[in-house]
C-alpha atoms as a PDB file:
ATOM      1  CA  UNK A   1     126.595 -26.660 -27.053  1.00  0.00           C
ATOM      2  CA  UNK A   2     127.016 -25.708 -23.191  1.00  0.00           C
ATOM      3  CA  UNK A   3     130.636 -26.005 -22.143  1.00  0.00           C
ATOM      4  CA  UNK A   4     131.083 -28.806 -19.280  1.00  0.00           C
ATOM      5  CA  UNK A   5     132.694 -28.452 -15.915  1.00  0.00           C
ATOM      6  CA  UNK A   6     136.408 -28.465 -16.130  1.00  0.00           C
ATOM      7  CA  UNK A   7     137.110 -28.995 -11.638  1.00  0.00           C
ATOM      8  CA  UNK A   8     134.678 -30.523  -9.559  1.00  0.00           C
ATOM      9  CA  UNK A   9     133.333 -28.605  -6.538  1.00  0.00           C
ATOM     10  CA  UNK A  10     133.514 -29.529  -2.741  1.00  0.00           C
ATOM     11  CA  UNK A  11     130.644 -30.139  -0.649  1.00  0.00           C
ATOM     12  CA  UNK A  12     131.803 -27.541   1.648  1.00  0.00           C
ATOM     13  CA  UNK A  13     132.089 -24.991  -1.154  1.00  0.00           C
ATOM     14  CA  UNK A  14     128.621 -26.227  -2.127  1.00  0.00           C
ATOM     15  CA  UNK A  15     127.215 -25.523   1.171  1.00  0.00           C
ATOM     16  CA  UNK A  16     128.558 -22.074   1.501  1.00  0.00           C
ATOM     17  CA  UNK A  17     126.468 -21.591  -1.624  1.00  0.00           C
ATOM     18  CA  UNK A  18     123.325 -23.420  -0.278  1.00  0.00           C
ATOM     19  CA  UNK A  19     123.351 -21.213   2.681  1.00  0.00           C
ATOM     20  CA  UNK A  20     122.074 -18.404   1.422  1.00  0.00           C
ATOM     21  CA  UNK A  21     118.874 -20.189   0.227  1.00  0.00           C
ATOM     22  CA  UNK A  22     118.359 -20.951   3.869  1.00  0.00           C
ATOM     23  CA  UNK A  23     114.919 -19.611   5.498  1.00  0.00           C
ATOM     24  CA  UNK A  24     115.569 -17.516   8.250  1.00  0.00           C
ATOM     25  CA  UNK A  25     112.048 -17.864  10.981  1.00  0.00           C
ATOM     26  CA  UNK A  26     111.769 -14.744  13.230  1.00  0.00           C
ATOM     27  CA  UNK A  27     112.633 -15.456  16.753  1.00  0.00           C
ATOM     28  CA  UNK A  28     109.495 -15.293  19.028  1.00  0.00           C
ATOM     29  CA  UNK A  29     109.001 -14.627  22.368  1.00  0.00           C
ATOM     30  CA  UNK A  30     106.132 -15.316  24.686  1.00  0.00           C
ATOM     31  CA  UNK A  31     104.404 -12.084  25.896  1.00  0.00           C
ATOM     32  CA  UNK A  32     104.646 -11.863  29.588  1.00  0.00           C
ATOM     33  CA  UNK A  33     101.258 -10.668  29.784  1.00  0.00           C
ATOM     34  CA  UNK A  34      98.848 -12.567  27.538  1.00  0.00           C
ATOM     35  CA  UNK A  35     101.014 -15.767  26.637  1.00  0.00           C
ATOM     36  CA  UNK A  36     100.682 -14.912  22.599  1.00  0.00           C
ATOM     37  CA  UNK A  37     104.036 -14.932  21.153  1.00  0.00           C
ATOM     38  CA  UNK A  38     105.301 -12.082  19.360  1.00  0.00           C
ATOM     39  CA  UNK A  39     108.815 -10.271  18.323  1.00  0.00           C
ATOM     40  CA  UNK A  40     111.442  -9.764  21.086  1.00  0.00           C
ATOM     41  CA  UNK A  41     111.800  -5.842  21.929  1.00  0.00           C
ATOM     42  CA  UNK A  42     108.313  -4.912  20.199  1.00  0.00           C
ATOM     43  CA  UNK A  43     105.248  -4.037  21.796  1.00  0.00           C
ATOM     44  CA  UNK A  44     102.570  -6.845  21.889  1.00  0.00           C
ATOM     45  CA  UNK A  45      99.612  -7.004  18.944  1.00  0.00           C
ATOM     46  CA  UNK A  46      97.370  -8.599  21.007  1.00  0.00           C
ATOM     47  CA  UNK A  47      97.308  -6.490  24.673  1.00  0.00           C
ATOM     48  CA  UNK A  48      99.399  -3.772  23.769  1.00  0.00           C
ATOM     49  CA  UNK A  49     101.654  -4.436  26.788  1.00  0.00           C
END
């Protein structure tokens, strides 16, 4: 048998640990050229401006 829980956790401690599960989108930019967005300091896919 599994041993139980002996102190009950906070919610902040339990967001700490949800944090990391967190999906981090990569920041886009609009290409000053075409309009198509794309990475910030990168050359653009679609001109190649």
């Amino acid at each position: 048998m599994a041993p139980l829980p002996k102190h009950r956790h906070s919610t902040q401690r339990k967001g700490k640990r949800m944090k990391t599960r967190l999906i981090n989108f990569p920041k886009l930019v609009k290409c000053g050229n075409c309009g198509k967005l794309m990475l910030p300091h990168k050359l653009c896919g679609y001109c190649k401006k």
